[in-house]
N, C-alpha and C. Protein backbone atom coordinates (compact mmCIF):
# COMPACT_ATOMS: atom_id res chain seq x y z
N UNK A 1 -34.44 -16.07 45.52
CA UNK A 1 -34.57 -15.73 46.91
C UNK A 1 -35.27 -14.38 47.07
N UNK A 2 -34.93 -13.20 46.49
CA UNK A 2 -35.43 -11.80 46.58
C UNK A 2 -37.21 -12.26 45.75
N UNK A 3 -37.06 -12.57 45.17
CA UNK A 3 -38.37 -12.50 44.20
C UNK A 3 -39.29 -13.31 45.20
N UNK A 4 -38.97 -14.81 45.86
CA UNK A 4 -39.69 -15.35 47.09
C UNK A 4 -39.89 -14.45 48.17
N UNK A 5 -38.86 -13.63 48.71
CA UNK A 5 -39.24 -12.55 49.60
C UNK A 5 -39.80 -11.53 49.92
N UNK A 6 -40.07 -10.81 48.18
CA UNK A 6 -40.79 -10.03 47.90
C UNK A 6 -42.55 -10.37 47.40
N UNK A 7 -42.45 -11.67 47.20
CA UNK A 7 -43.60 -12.10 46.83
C UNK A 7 -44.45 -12.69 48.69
N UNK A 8 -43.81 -12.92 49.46
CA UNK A 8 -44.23 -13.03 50.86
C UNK A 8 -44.75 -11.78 51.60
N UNK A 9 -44.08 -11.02 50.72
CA UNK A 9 -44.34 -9.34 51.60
C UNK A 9 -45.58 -8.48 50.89
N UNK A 10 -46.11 -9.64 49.75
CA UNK A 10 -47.31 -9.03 48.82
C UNK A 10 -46.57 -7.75 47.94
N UNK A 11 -45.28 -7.45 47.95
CA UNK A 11 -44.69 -6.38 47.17
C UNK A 11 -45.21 -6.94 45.47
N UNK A 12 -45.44 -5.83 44.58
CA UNK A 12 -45.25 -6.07 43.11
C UNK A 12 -43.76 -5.71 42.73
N UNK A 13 -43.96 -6.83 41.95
CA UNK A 13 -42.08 -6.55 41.84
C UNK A 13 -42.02 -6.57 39.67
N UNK A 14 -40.98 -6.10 39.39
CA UNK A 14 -40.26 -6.26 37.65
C UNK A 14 -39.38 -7.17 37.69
N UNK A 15 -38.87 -8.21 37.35
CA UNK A 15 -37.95 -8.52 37.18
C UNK A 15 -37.30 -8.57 35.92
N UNK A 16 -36.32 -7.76 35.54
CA UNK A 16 -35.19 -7.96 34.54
C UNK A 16 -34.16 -8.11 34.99
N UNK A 17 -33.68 -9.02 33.80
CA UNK A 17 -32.80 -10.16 33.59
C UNK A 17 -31.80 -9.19 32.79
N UNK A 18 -30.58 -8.87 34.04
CA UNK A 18 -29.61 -7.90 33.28
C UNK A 18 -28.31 -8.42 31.94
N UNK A 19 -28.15 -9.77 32.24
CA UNK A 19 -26.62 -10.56 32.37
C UNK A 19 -27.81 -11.19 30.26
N UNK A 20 -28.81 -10.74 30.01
CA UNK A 20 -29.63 -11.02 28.79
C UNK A 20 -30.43 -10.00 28.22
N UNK A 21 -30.01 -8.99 28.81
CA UNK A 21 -30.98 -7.76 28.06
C UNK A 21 -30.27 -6.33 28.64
N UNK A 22 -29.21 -5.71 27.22
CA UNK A 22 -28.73 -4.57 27.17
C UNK A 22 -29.32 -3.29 27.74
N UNK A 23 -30.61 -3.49 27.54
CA UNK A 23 -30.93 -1.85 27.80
C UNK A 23 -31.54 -1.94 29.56
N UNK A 24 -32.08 -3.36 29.73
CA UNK A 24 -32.30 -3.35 31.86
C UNK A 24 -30.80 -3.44 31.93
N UNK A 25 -29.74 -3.59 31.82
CA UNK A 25 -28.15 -3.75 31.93
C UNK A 25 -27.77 -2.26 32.25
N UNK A 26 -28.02 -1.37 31.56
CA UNK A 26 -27.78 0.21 30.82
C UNK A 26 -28.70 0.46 31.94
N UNK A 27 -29.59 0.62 31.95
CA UNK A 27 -31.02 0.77 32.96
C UNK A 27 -30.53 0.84 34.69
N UNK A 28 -30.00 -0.22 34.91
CA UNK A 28 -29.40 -0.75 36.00
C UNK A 28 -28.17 -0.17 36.42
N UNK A 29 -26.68 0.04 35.75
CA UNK A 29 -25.60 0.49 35.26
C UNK A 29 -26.32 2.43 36.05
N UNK A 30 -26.69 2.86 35.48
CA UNK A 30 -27.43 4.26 35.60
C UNK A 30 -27.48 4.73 37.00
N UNK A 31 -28.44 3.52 37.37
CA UNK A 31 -29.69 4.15 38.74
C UNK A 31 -28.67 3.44 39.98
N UNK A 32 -27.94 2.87 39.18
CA UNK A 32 -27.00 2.19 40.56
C UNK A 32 -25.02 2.77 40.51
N UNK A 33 -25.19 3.79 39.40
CA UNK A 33 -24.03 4.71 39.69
C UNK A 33 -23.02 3.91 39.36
N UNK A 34 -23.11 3.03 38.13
CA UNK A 34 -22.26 1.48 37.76
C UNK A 34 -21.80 0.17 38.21
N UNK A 35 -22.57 0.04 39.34
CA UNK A 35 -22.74 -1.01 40.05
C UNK A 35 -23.35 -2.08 39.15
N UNK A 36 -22.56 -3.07 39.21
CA UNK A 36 -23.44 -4.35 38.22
C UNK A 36 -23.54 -5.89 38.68
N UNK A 37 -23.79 -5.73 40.09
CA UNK A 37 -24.07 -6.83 40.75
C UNK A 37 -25.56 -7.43 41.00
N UNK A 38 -25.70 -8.35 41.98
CA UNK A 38 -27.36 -9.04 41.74
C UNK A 38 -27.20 -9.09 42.59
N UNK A 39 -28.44 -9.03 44.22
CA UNK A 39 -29.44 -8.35 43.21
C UNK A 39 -29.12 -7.18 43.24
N UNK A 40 -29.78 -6.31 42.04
CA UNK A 40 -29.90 -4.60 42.51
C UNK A 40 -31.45 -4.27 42.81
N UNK A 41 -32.07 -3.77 43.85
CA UNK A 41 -33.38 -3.69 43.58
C UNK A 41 -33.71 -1.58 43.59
N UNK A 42 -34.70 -1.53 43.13
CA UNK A 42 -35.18 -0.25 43.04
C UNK A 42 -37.01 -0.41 43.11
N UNK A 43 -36.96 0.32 44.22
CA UNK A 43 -38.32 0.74 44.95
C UNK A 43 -39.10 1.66 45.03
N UNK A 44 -40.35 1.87 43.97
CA UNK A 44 -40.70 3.13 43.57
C UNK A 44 -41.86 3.51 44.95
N UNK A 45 -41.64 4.63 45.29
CA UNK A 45 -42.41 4.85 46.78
C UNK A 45 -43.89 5.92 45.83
N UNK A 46 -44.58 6.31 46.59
CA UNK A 46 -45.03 7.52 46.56
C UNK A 46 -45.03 8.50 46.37
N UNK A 47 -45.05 9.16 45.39
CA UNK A 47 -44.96 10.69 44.74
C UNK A 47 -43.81 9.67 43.47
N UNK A 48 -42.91 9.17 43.33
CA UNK A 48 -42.50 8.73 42.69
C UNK A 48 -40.82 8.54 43.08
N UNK A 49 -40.58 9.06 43.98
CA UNK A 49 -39.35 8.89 44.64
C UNK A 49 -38.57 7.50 44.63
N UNK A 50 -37.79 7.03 43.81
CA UNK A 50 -37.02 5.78 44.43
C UNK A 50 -35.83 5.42 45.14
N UNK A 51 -36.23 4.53 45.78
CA UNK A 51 -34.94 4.00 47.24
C UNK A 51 -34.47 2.91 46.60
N UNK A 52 -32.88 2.43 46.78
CA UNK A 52 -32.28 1.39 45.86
C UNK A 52 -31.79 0.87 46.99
N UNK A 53 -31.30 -0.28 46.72
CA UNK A 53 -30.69 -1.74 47.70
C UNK A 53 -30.08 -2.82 46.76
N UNK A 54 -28.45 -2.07 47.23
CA UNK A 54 -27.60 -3.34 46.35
C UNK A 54 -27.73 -4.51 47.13
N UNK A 55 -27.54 -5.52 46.85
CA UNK A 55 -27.68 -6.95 47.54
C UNK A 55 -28.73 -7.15 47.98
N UNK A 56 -28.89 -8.19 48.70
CA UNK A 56 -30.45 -8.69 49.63
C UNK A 56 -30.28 -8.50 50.78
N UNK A 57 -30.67 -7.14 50.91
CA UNK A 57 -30.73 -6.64 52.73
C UNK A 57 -32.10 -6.68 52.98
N UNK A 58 -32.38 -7.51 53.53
CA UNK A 58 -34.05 -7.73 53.96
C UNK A 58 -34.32 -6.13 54.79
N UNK A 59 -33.51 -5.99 55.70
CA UNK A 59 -33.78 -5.12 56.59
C UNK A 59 -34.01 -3.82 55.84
N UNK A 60 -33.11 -3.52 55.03
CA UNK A 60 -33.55 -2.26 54.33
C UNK A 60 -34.80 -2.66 53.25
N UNK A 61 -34.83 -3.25 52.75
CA UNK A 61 -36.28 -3.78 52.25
C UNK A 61 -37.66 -3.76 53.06
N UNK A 62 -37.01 -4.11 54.08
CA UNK A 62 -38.83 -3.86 54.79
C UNK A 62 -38.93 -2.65 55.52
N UNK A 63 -37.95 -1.76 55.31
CA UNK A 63 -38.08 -0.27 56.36
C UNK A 63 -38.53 0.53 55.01
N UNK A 64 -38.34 0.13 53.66
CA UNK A 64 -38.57 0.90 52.61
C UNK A 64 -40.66 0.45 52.48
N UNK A 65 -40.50 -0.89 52.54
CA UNK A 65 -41.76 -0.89 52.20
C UNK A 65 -42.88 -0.51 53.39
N UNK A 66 -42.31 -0.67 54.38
CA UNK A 66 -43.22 -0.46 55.59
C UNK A 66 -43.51 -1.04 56.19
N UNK A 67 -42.93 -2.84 56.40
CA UNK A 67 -43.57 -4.12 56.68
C UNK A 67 -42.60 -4.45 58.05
């Protein structure tokens, strides 16, 4: 669903597969303050700043990207 939504919005997206690969798990675990739910997304802006969104909140998704 997120990866269809993000692919509608022309976003480039990563996807790792946490629940099969230790170190996006560890990676994830980190930037989300031990949160280990799906989705987690992380949104690298400009200058390099990133904005995170536990679950699929469209709404905060498209105020991050601009759409």
């Amino acid at each position: 669903m997120l990866k269809d939504y993000l692919k509608s919005k022309g976003a480039d997206y990563v996807e790792k597969v946490v629940d099969q690969d230790e170190s996006a798990r560890e990676e994830m675990s980190a930037k989300s303050g031990g949160f280990l739910g799906v989705p987690f997304t992380v949104i690298a802006k400009d200058g390099g700043e990133e904005e995170k969104v536990l679950g699929f909140d469209k709404g905060k998704i498209d105020s991050i990207l601009g759409v």
